[in-house]
Each structure stands twice: as structure tokens, then as C-alpha cells.
Protein backbone atom coordinates (compact mmCIF):
# COMPACT_ATOMS: atom_id res chain seq x y z
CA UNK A 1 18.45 32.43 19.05
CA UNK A 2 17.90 34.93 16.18
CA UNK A 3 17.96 38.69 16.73
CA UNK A 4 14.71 40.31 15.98
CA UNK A 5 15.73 41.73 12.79
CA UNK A 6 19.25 41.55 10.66
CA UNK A 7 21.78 44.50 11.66
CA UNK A 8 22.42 46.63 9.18
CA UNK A 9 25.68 47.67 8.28
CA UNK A 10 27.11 50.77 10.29
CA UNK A 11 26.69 54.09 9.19
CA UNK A 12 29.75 54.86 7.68
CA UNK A 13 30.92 57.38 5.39
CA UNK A 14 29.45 55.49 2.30
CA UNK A 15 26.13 56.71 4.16
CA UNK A 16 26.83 60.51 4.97
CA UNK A 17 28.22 60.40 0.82
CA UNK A 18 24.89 58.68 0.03
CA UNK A 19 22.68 61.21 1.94
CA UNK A 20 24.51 63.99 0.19
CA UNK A 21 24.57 62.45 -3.14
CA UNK A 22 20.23 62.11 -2.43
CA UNK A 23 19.51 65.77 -1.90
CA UNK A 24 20.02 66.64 -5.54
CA UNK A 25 17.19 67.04 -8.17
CA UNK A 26 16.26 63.72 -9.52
CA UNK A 27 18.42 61.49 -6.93
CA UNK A 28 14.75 59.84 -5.52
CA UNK A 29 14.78 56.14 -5.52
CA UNK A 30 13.74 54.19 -8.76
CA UNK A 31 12.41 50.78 -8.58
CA UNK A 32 15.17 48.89 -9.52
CA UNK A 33 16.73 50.89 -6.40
CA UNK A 34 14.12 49.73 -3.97
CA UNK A 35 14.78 46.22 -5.26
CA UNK A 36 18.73 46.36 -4.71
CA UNK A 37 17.55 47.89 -1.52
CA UNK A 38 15.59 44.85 -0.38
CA UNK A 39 17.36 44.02 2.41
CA UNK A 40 18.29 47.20 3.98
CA UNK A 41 16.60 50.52 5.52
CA UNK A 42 14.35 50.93 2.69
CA UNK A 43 11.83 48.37 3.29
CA UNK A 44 12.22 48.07 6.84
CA UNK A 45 9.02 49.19 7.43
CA UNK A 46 7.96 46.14 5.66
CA UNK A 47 5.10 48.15 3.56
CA UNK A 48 7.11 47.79 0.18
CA UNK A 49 6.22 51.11 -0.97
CA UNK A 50 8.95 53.06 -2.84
CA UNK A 51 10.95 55.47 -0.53
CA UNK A 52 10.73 59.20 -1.22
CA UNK A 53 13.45 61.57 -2.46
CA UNK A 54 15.61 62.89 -0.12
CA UNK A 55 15.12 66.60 1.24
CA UNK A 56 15.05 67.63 5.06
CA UNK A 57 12.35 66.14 7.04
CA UNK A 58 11.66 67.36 10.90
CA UNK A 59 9.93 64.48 12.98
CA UNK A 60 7.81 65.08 15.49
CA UNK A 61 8.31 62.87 18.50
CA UNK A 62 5.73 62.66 21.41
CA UNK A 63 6.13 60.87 24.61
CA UNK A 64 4.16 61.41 28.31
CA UNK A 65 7.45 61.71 30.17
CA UNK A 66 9.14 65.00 32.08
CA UNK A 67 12.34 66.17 29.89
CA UNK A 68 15.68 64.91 31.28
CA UNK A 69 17.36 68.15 32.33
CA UNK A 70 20.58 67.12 30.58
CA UNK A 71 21.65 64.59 27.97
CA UNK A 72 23.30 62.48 30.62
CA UNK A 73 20.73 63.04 33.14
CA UNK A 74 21.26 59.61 35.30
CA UNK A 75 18.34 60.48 37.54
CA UNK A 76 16.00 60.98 34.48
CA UNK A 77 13.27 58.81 33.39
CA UNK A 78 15.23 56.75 30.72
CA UNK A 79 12.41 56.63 28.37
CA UNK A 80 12.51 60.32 27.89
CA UNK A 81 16.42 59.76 27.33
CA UNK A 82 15.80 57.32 24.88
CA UNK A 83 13.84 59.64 23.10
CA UNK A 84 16.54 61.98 23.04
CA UNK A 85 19.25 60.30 22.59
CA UNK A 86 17.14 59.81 19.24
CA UNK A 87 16.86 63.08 18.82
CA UNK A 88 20.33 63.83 18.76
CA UNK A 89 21.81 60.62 17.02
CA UNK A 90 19.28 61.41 13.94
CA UNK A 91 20.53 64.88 13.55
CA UNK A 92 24.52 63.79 13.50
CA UNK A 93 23.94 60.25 11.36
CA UNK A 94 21.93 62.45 8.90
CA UNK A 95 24.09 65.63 8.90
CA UNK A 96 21.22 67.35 10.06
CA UNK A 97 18.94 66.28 7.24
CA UNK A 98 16.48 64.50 9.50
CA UNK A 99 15.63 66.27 12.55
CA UNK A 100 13.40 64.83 15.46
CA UNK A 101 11.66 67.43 17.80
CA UNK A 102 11.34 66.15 21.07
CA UNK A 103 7.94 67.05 22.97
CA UNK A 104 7.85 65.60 26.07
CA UNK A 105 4.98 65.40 29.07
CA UNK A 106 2.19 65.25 26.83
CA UNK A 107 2.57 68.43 25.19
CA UNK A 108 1.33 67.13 21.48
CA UNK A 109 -0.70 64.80 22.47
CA UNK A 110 -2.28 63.22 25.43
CA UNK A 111 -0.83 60.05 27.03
CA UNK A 112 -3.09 57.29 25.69
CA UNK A 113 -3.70 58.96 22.37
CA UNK A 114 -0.75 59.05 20.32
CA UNK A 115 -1.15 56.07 18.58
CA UNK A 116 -4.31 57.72 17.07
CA UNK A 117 -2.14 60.66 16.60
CA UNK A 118 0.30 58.59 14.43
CA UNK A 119 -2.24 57.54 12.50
CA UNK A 120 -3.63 60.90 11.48
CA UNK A 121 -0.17 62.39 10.86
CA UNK A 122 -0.43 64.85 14.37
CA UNK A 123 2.56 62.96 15.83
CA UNK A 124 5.62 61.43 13.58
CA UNK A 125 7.01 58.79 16.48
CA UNK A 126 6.74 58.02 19.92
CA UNK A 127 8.05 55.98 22.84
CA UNK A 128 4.37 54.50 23.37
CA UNK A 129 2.85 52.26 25.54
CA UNK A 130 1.68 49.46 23.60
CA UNK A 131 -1.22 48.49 25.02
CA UNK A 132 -2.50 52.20 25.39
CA UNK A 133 -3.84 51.02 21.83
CA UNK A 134 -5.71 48.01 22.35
CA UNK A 135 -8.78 49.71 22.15
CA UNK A 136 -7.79 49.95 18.69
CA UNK A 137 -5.67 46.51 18.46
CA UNK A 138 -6.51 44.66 20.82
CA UNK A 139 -4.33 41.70 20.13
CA UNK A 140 -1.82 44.52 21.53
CA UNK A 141 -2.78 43.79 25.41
CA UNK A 142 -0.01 40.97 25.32
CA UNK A 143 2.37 43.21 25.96
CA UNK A 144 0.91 44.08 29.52
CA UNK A 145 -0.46 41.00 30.92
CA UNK A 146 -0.20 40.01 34.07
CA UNK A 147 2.78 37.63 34.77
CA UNK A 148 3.44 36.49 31.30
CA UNK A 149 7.01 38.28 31.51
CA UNK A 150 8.29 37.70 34.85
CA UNK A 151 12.29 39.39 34.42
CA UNK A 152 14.20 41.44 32.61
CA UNK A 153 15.99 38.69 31.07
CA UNK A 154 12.58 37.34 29.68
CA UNK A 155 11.64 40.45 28.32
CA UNK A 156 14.78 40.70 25.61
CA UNK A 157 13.97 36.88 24.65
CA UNK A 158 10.63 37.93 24.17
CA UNK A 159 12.11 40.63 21.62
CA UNK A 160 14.50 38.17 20.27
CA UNK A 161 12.14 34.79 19.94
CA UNK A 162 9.03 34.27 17.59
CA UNK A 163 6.69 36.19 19.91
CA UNK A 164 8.47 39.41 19.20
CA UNK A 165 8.39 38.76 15.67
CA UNK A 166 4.81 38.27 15.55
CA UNK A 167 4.27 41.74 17.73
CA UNK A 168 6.63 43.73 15.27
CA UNK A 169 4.61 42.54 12.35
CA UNK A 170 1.43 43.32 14.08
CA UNK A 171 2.78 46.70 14.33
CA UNK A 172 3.68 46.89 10.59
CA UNK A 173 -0.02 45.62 9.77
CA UNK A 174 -1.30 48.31 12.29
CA UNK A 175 0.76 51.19 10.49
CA UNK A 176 3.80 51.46 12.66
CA UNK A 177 7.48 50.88 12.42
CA UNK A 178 9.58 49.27 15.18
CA UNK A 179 12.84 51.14 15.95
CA UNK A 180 14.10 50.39 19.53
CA UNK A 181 12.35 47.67 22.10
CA UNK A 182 11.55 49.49 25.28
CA UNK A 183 10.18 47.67 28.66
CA UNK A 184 9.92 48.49 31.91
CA UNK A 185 8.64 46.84 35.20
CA UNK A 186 5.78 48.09 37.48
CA UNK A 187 6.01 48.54 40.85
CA UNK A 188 3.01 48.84 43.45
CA UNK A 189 2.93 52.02 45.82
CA UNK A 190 0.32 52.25 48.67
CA UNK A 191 -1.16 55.21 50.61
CA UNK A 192 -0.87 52.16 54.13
CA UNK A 193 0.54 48.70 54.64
CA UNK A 194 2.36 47.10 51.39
CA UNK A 195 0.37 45.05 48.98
CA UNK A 196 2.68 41.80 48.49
CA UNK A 197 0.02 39.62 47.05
CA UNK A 198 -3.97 39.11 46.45
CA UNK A 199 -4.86 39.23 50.32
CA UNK A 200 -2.75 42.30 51.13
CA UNK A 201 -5.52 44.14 49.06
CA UNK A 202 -8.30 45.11 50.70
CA UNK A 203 -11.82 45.45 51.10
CA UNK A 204 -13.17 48.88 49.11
CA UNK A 205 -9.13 49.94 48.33
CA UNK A 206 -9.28 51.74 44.88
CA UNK A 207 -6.36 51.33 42.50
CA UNK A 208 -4.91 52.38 39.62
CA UNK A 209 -3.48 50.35 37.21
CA UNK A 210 -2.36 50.09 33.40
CA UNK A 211 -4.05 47.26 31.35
CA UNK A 212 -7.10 45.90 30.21
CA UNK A 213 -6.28 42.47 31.79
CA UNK A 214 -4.40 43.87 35.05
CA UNK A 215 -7.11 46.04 36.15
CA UNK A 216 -9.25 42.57 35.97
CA UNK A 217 -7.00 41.01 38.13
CA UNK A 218 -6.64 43.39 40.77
CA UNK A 219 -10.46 43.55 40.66
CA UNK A 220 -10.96 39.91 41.39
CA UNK A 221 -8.51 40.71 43.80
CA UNK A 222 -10.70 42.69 45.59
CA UNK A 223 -9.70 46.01 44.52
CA UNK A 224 -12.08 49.03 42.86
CA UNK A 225 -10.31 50.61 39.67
CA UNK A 226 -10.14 53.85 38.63
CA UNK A 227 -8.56 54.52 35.20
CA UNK A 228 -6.47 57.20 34.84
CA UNK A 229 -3.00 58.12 32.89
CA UNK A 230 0.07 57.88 35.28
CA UNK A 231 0.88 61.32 35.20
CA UNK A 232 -2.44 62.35 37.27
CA UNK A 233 -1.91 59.62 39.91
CA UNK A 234 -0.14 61.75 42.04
CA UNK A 235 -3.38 64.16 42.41
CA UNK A 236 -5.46 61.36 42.66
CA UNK A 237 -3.80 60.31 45.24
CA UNK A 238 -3.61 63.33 47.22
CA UNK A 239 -7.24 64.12 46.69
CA UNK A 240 -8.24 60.65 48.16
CA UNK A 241 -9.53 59.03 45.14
CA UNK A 242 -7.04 56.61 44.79
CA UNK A 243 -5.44 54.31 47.56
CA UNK A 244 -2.78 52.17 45.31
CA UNK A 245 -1.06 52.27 41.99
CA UNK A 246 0.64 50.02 39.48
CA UNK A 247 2.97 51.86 37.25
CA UNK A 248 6.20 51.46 36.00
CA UNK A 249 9.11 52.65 38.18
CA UNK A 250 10.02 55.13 36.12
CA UNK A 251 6.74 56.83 36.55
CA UNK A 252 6.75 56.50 40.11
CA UNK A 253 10.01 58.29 39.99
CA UNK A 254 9.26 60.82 37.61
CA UNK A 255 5.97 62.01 39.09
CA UNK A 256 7.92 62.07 42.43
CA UNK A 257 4.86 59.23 43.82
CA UNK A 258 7.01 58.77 46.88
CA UNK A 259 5.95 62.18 48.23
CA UNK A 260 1.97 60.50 48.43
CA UNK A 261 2.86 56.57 48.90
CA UNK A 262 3.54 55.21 52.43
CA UNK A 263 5.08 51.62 51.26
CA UNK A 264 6.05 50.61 48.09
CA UNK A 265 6.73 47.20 46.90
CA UNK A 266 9.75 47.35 44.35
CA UNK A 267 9.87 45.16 41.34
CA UNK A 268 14.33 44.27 42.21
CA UNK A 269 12.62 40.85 43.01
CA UNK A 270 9.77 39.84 41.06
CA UNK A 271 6.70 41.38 39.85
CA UNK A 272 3.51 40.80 37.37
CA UNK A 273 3.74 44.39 35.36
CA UNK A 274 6.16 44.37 32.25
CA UNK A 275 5.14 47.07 29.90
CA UNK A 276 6.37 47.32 26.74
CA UNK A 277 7.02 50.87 25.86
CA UNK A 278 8.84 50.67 22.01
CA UNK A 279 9.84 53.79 19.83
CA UNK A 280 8.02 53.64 17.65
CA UNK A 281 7.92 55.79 13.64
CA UNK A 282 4.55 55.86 11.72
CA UNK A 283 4.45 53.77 8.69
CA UNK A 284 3.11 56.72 6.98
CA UNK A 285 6.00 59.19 8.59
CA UNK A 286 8.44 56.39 7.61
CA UNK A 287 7.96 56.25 3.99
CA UNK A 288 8.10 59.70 3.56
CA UNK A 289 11.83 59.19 4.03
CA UNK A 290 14.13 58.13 1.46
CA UNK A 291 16.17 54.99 0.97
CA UNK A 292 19.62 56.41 2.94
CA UNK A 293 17.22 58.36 5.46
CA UNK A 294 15.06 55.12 6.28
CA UNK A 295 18.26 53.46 6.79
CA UNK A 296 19.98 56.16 9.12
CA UNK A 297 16.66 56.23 11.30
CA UNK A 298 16.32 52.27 11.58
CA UNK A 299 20.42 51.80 12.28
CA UNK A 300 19.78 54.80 14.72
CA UNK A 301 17.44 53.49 16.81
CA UNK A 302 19.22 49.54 16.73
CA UNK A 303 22.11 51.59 18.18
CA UNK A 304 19.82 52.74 21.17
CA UNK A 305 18.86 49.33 22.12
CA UNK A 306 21.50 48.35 24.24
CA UNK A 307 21.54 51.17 26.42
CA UNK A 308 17.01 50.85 26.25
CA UNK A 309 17.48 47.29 27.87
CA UNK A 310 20.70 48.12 30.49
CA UNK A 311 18.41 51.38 31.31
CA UNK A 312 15.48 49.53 31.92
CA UNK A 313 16.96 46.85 34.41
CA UNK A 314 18.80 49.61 36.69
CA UNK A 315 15.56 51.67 36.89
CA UNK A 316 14.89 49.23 39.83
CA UNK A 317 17.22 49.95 41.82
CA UNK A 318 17.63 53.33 41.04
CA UNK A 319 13.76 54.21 42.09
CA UNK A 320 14.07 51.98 44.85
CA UNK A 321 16.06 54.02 46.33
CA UNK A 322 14.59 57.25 45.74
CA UNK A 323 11.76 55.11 47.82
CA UNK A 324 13.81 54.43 50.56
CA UNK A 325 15.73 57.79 51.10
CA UNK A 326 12.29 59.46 50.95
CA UNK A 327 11.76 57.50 54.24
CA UNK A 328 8.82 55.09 52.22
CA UNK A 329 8.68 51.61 53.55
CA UNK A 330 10.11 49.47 50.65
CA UNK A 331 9.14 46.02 50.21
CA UNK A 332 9.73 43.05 47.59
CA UNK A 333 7.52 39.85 46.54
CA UNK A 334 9.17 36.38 48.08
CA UNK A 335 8.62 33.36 45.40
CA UNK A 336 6.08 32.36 47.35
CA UNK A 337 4.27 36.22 46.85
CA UNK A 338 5.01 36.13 43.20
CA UNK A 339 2.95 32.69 42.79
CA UNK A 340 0.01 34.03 44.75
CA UNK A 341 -1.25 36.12 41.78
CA UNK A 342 -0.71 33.63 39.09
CA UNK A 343 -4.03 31.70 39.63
CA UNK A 344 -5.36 35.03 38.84
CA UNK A 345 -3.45 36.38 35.99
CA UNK A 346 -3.66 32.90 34.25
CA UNK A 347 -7.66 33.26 34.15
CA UNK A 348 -6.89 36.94 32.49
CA UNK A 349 -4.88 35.10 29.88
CA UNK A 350 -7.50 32.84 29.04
CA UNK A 351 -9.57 35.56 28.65
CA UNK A 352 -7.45 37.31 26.38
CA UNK A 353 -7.20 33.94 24.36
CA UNK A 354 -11.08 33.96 23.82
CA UNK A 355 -11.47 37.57 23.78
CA UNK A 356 -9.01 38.71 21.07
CA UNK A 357 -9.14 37.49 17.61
CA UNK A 358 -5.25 35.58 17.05
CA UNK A 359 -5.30 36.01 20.92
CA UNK A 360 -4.62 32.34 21.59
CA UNK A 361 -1.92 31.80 18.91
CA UNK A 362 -0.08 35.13 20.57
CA UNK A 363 -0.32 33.60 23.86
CA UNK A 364 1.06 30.03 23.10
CA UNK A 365 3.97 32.14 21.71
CA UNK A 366 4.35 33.36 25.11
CA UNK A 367 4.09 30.74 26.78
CA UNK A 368 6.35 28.47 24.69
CA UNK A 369 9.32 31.25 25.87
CA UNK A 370 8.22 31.46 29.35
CA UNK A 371 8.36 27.57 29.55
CA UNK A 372 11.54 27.33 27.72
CA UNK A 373 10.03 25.58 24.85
């Protein structure tokens, strides 16, 4: 199978002589540049717009996430690592040219509206839930629907396989540039007795949950939804307005859930929340960099993907035990569990297929991975 895009070469010191050789007057890319550049950092955006000259640039990157309290802060939400690890990587590839300020927990710009921030030059990058935007695209909702991904293994095929090339260049056409693929699985945490499939929720039981099409399910489930960013479920909850969440472990860590949840059914086994959570540099932001910069920030975040995907997969365990110490009742879904909710999350893909305009070809995409096709 094909990677999602072609490596580029490492950044060596034909790079840091480059990025010198760019910051004097004059040294901007011409167009016979850009076309020997074809195949490298330059046009990875995929906008084909000549690259700027080089000066120093300072990015501003926004995520909803607390700040790890050190670099190699194991306990840390790994999303907020990710970002940076970018951070840091940027400054040293670039000898200090490009610079990426970190603000973390919202502090730019609310949860579900960076993408508009992107787009209106607030905010430079972001690790950013996709589907937070599928008010705006909503062909975007594929990337949190209900049992389509079921493992972590299925999640970097999806990167890798035709699917993820079709939700890359829907982020080019939608003015963003893909740097590093991020996912993470959802978990369900419960102020009473564990919710292991449909019939475990109950009668007048609000919920919150991320998704357009998960928040349907749980409602034909039974449940009432309240909509709310992840980062005020932990007031909701102890306020009584909320009985249940769906989140991604790594929030449930980071806004320390398991001091309001009494059971908590851990995704180590199988569950029907993947998010995908990408860094993620604004067209716009991106072509403001030159050729060797554009390079240095694509290579950059490649380089962060391995540790994005071995991150992501020992989140699981890691939370679950935060869950368990904290004297939570921790549960997982049996096979049998899992294939309880698919009757429902099936009808939320066929209504994603009629709802969303290219809906149906993204979906067959999906489902031509997830059936081994």
C-alpha cells in the first residue's frame, strides 16, 4: 500500500545552507524555481501558487488541550505534545527562522472555531478536530462516524489507502494543509452503571457526545443530547446536566473526568468513536512561506507521525488506568457489545451518504478498507 504522500528527503545540511542562502535580498523563488520544485515542499500544499521569499515567520498554533508541563511529559495529553514537539522541531530545522507559538486550552480561539479562525488568518495551524468543521464541510463528518474505523490499525490504513487521499485533498480544496495524521479513540464515562451497548442507555439519560452522526445514534439509542465542547463536560457533569459522555481518552484524562464518572467503558477493546484530530497549517499561512521553509514545515511534521500514531494507541491504556486507580469501575465492549450498535451507526452512514454532497463516494471509500477490498 502507498504512503499518503512521497517522503521528502531529510533535512540535511543542503537545507539549513538553503534557508540561509533564502534570507538575502532577492533570493525569493522564481517560477522556473517553483517548477524544479514540483515535487518537493513547495507545492505541498497543492495550491500551485509561488512560495514567498524567505524572512522569519512566527506561526500561531491553537489547540483546546491543557499544556504538557514538560517536553517529555508521559502523562500529558499527546495531542498537546504533538503540538509541541512542532513547536520545537520548527525552530531547530529552520535555525530559528520559523517559529510556532504554542497556545494551548483555547486561549486564541474557542474549541470548535478554529477552523474559521484559519480561514480569517486569527490562527496559523492547529491540531483540530475535523469534524468540528462540518458545519462548514460537511463531507468532513467521515472522520467521526460511528463504527466506520473500528482499531487503531484501521485508522493508519485509512491515512495510507485512497480514503485518506481523498480527505487530504478535501482539505487542500477547503484551504488547509495536512502535516501530521492525528486520531484518537473515544471512550464512554457514566455518572451510574456502564453503558456497554444500545440497551445499557437509558430512559431520559442525557449525553454528550462529538459528531453530527454520533449524537444521532445515541439518540435513537434512547439518549437526550446536549452539545457542548469537551472541556466543559466536567461542569456539566457536576452540575447535573449531563449523565454520560463520549470523548476521546485523552480528554477524559486531561479534564481529570474520572473525578465526576462512576464507570467508564475503555476503548483497549473495541469502540465506535475514532476522531481524527490532524495538524493542520492554513493554506493561506502556508504559502506565505518560502520554498526551503514549506519544505522544513512539511518534513517536520512527517517526522512527528510516528510518534502521533504510537501515542495515540497507548493513550488507552494509559487513561485506563488513571480510571481504575481513581477507584472508577472500568469496563470494555465484548464482540458481541461492539455489534450491538452497528445496526445503528450503519443507518447514520446512510444518512451521511444522502445528506452530504460526494457523501456516498467518501463512504464506499470507507467501506472498501474496512472490508478489505
Amino acid at each position: 500500500m502507498t504512503t499518503r504522500r512521497t517522503t521528502l528527503l531529510p533535512l540535511t545540511l543542503a537545507l539549513a545552507l538553503g534557508l540561509s542562502a533564502c534570507g538575502a535580498p532577492g533570493s525569493g523563488n522564481t517560477a522556473d524555481d517553483d517548477a524544479a520544485d514540483a515535487s518537493g515542499g513547495a507545492t505541498a500544499g497543492g495550491a500551485g501558487a509561488a512560495a514567498a521569499e524567505c524572512s522569519d515567520v512566527e506561526l500561531r498554533l491553537s489547540h483546546q488541550w491543557p499544556e504538557p508541563t514538560s517536553e517529555d511529559d508521559e502523562d500529558g495529553d499527546f495531542r498537546s505534545i504533538i503540538a509541541q514537539r512542532f513547536a520545537d522541531e520548527i525552530d531547530s530545522a529552520t535555525d530559528g527562522q520559523v517559529t510556532a507559538t504554542v497556545y494551548p486550552n483555547s486561549t486564541l480561539s474557542k474549541a470548535t472555531e478554529q477552523y474559521d479562525a484559519m480561514m480569517t488568518g486569527s490562527i496559523d495551524m492547529s491540531v483540530f478536530p475535523l469534524d468540528y468543521a462540518s458545519g462548514r464541510v460537511p463531507e468532513w463528518s467521515i472522520t467521526l462516524m460511528p463504527g466506520l474505523v473500528r482499531n487503531h490499525d484501521e485508522t493508519q490504513a485509512w491515512d495510507e489507502g485512497e480514503i485518506g487521499e481523498a480527505v487530504e485533498q478535501s482539505m487542500k480544496d477547503n484551504g488547509v494543509v495536512l502535516l501530521t495524521n492525528v486520531w484518537n479513540a473515544g471512550a464512554i464515562g457514566v455518572k451510574g452503571e456502564p453503558v456497554l451497548r444500545p440497551d445499557d442507555v437509558q430512559g431520559g439519560m442525557t449525553m454528550r457526545a462529538a459528531g453530527t452522526y454520533v449524537e444521532r445514534m445515541l439518540e435513537s439509542a434512547g439518549a437526550g443530547i446536549t452539545s457542548l465542547p469537551s472541556s466543559e463536560i466536567y461542569t456539566a457533569m457536576q452540575t447535573g446536566v449531563l449523565d454520560a459522555a463520549v470523548t476521546s481518552t485523552g480528554s477524559f484524562a486531561s479534564y481529570n473526568l474520572q473525578e465526576q464518572v462512576d464507570s467508564y467503558t475503555s476503548p483497549t477493546t473495541h469502540t465506535f468513536w475514532f476522531m481524527y484530530e490532524p495538524l493542520i497549517i492554513s493554506q493561506e499561512s502556508f504559502d506565505k512561506l518560502c520554498a526551503e521553509q514549506q519544505e522544513a514545515v512539511v518534513q517536520v511534521g512527517e517526522d512527528l507521525q510516528e510518534y502521533a500514531y504510537e501515542a495515540s494507541r497507548a493513550d488507552d491504556a494509559r487513561v485506563e488506568k488513571i480510571f481504575q486507580d481513581a477507584g472508577v469501575e472500568v469496563v470494555t465492549m465484548s464482540d458481541e457489545d461492539y455489534e450491538a450498535w452497528m445496526p445503528l451507526a450503519e443507518e447514520q452512514w446512510d444518512a451521511y451518504a444522502q445528506d452530504v454532497e460526494g457523501g456516498q463516494e467518501l463512504l464506499d471509500l470507507a467501506l472498501k478498507l474496512r472490508e478489505g477490498r
